[in-house]
Structures are given as C-alpha cells and as structure tokens.
Protein backbone atom coordinates (compact mmCIF):
# COMPACT_ATOMS: atom_id res chain seq x y z
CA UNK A 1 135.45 53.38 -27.55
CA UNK A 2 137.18 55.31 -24.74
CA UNK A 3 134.74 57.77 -22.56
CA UNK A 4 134.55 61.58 -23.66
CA UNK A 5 137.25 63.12 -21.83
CA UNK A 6 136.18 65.30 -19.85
CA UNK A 7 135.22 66.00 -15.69
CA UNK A 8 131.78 67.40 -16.95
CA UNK A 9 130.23 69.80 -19.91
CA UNK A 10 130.57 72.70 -17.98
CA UNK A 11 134.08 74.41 -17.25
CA UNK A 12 135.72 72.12 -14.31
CA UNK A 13 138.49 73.73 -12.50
CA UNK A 14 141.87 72.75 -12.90
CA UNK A 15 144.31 72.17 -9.69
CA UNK A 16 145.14 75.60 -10.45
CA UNK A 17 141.79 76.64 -9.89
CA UNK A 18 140.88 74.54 -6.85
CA UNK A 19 144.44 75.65 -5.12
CA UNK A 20 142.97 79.67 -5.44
CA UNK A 21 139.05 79.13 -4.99
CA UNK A 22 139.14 76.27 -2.14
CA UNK A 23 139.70 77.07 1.37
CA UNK A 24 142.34 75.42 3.64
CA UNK A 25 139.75 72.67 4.91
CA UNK A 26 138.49 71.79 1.54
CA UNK A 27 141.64 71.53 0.04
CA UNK A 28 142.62 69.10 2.98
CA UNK A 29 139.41 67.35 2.28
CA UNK A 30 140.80 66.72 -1.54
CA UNK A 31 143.72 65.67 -0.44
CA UNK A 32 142.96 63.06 1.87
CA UNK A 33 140.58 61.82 -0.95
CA UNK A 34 143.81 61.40 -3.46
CA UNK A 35 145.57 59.93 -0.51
CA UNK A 36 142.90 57.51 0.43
CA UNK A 37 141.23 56.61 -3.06
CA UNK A 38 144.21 56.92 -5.29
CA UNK A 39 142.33 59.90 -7.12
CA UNK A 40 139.87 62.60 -6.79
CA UNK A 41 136.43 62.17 -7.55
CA UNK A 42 135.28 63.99 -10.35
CA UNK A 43 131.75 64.56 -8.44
CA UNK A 44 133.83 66.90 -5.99
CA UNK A 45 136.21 68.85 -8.92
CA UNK A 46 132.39 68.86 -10.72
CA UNK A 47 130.97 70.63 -7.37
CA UNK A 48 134.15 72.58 -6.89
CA UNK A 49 132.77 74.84 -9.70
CA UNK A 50 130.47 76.26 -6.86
CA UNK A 51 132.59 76.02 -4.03
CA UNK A 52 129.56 76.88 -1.87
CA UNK A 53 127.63 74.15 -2.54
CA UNK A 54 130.72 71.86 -2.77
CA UNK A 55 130.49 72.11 0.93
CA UNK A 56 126.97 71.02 1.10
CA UNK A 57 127.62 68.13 -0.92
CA UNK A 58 130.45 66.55 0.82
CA UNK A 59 128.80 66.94 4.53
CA UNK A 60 125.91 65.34 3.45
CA UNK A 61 127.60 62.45 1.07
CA UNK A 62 129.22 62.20 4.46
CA UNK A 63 126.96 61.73 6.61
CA UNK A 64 124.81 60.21 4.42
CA UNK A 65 126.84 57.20 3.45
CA UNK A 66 129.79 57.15 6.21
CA UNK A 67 127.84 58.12 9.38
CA UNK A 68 126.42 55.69 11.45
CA UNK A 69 123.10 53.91 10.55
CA UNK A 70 121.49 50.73 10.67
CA UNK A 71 122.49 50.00 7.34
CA UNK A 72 125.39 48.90 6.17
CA UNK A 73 127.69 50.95 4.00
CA UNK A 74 127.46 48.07 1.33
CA UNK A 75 124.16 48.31 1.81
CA UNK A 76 123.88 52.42 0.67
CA UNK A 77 126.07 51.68 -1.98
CA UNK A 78 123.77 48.84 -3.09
CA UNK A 79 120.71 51.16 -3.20
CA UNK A 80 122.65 53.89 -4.74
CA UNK A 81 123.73 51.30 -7.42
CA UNK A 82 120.07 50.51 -8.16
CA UNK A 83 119.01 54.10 -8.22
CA UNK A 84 121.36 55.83 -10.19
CA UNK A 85 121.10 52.62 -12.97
CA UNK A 86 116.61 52.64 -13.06
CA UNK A 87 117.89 56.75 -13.92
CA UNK A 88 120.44 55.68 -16.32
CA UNK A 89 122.74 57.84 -14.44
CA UNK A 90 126.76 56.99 -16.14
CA UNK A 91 128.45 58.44 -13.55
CA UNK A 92 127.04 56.83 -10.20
CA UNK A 93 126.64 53.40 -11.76
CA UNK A 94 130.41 53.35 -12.56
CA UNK A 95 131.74 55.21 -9.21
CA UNK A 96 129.25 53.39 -6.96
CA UNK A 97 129.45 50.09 -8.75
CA UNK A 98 132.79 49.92 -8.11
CA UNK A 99 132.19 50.97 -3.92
CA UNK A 100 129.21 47.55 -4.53
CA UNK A 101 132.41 45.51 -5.73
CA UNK A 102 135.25 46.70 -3.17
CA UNK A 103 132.75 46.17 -0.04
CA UNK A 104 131.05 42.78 -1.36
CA UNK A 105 134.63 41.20 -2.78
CA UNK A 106 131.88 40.29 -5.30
CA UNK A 107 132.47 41.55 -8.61
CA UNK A 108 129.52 39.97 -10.19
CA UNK A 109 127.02 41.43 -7.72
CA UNK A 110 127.91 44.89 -8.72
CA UNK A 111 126.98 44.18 -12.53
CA UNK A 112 123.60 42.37 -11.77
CA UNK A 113 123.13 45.70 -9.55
CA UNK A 114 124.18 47.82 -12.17
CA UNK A 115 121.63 46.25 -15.20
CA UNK A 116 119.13 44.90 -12.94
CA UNK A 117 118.59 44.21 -9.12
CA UNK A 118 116.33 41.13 -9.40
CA UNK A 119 118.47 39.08 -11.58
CA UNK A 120 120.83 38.88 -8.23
CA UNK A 121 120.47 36.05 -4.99
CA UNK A 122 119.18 38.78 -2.80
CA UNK A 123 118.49 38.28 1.13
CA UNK A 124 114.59 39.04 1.62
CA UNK A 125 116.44 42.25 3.45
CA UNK A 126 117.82 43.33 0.74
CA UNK A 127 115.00 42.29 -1.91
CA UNK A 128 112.52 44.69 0.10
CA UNK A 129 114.98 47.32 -0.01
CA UNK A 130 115.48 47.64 -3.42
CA UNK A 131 112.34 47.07 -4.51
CA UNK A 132 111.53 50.09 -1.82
CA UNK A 133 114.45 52.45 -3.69
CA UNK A 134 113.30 51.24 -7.10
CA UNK A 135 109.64 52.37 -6.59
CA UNK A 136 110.25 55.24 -4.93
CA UNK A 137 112.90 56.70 -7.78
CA UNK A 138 110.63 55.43 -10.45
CA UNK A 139 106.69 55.90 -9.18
CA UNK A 140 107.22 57.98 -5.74
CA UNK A 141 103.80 58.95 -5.79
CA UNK A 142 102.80 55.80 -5.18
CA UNK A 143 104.87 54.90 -2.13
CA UNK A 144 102.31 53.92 1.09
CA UNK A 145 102.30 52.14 3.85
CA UNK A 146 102.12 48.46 2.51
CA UNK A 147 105.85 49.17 0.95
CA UNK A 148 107.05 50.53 4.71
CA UNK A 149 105.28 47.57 5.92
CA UNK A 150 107.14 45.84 3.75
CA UNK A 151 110.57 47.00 5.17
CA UNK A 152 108.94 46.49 8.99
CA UNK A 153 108.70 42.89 7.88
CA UNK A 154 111.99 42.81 6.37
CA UNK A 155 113.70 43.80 9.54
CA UNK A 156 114.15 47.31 9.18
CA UNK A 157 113.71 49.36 12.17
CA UNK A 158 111.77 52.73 11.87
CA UNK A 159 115.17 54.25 11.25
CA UNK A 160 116.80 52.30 8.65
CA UNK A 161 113.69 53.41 6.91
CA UNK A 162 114.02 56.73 7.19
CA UNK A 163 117.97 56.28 6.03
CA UNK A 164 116.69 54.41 2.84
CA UNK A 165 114.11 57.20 1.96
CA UNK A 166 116.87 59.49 2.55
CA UNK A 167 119.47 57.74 0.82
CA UNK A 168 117.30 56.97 -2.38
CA UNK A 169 116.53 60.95 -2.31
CA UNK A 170 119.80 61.91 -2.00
CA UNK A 171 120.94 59.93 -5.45
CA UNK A 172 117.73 61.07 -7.19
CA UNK A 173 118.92 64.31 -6.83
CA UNK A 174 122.84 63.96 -7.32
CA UNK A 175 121.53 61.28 -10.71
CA UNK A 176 120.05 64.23 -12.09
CA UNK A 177 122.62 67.03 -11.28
CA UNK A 178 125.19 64.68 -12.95
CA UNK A 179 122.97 63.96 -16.39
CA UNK A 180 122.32 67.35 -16.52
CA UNK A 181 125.98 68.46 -16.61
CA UNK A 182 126.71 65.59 -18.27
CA UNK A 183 129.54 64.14 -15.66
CA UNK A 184 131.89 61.77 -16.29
CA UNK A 185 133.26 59.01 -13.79
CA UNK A 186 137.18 58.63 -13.62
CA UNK A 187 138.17 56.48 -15.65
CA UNK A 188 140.09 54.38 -12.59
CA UNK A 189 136.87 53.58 -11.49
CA UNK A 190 135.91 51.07 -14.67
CA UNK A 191 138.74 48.38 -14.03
CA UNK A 192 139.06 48.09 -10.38
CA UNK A 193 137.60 45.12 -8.13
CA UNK A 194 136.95 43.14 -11.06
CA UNK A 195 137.95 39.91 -9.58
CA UNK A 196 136.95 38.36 -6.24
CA UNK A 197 139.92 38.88 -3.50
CA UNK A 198 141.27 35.61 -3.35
CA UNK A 199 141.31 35.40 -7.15
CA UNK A 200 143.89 38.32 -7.69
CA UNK A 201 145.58 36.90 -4.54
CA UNK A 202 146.04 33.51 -6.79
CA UNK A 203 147.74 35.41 -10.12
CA UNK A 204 150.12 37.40 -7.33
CA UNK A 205 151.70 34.31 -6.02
C-alpha cells in the first residue's frame, strides 16, 4: 500500500505558490536542491508554508549537518536516523535513512539504524553516541555526567559533544513538527541506495 499522497496535512504550496511567496535567494536555494538531489524535499515545500521560518530552518539544517564539525556527516545522519526512529518519526527515518545509505555505501546499516541501533557492528565511537542520542530523546532528564564521560572516553572532544547534543535537539524538534503535521517523505527517497556501490556497478556491466 502506496503512502498517502500528500507533502503534509496542512495546505502545502504548489510551485505556483512558492514562485509568488519565496524571495529570489530562496527560490535559488530550491533550485539548487532539485538540481543537486533530483527533487525537492518536502521538509522545505512543508516549511515554505511559513516562509519566515523556512529561512530558519534551512540555515540551521545547514549548518547543523553541512558545516564543519568533528563529526562526520555520516555520522549526523546516523544519529538523526536513530532519533527520528526511537520517535517513530515517518518522515526523517525515510529521508535520513536514505542520506545513512548514500554516505555508508551500506544499505543494510541504514535499516538496522532505522528499527534498532544495537542490532548493528558499531565502533565503540559510534555505540557511545547513539546510546548518548537515544537517552537523551527518550529520558533527557536523566542525562549527567557519566554519559558525557562516556563520549570523553569514546573519543569525542568537548565539541563533538556539544554538536551531538545539538544535533539530537535539533531532530527532536523537527520529529515532532513533522508528526504533528503529519509530513510525508518523497516518495524517491524509499528506493534509492538499496544496494551496495559495487553491486549496482555489477548489473550495469
């Protein structure tokens, strides 16, 4: 059974709509997205709804999870993965389990992700990490200084830690705008990166 078809439960705007309402840099912004992705996010046509805040949202996604930091971008992906599934959030597990699959050329790391982190071969690095992003989404008032110990020991330096708090925040929030509007991924997003690299390289020759 297909996914409801729709951006989100709200009103989305059209092209139409986005070509009056957007201003010249945002409607750059879209376009390198289509250019560079093959589509545009729902998230942003969602957000477009308030251009305002659309703008908010796409400087901090950006620095957030493309600016530089000692993690890795697989690595944000991989804790936004495990967020956005302990919230049961449709829209980021599809969208960012497909980011988990692209950057690892490991399809099957993205599912075990996606239903749960510890059934995966995780470093110790990444172990602590997600266990860090799954406590603090699911019992945050618990969060002390044995788990940032627990990163320390890990490896991560007193500012990867703050970029994991911040990163785990920022898809605790953006989970529950998209449940409570009731978002839905593109459906692109479902079939891609499927197969390791070298697999799909094999059924081209």
């Amino acid at each position: 059974m297909p996914q409801p078809d729709r951006v989100m439960a709200l009103p989305a705007p059209d092209d139409a709509k986005l070509s009056r309402t957007l201003d010249e840099g945002m409607k750059k912004y879209f376009q390198i997205c289509r250019e560079k992705l093959g589509l545009l996010p729902n998230v942003l046509r969602a957000y477009a709804f308030r251009p305002a805040k659309l703008k908010t949202f796409v400087s901090f996604y950006n620095e957030l999870m493309l600016g530089d930091s000692g993690l890795s971008k697989l690595e944000r992906e991989m804790i936004a993965v495990v967020v956005s599934s302990t919230n049961h959030c449709f829209y980021c597990i599809a969208a960012h389990g497909q980011a988990v699959r692209e950057l690892s050329n490991d399809p099957e790391l993205g599912e075990m992700l996606a239903a749960n982190y510890r059934v995966a071969n995780l470093t110790p690095r990444h172990r602590a990490m997600l266990d860090f992003a799954y406590k603090l989404t699911i019992r945050p008032a618990e969060v002390d200084a044995v788990d940032r110990a627990a990163l320390k020991k890990a490896g991560f330096k007193p500012a990867d830690i703050f970029d994991i708090a911040d990163t785990v925040g920022f898809y605790n929030m953006s989970n529950r705008v998209a449940i409570a509007l009731d978002m839905m991924p593109n459906r692109e997003y479902h079939a891609r990166n499927r197969a390791p690299a070298k697999l799909v390289r094999k059924k081209t020759k």
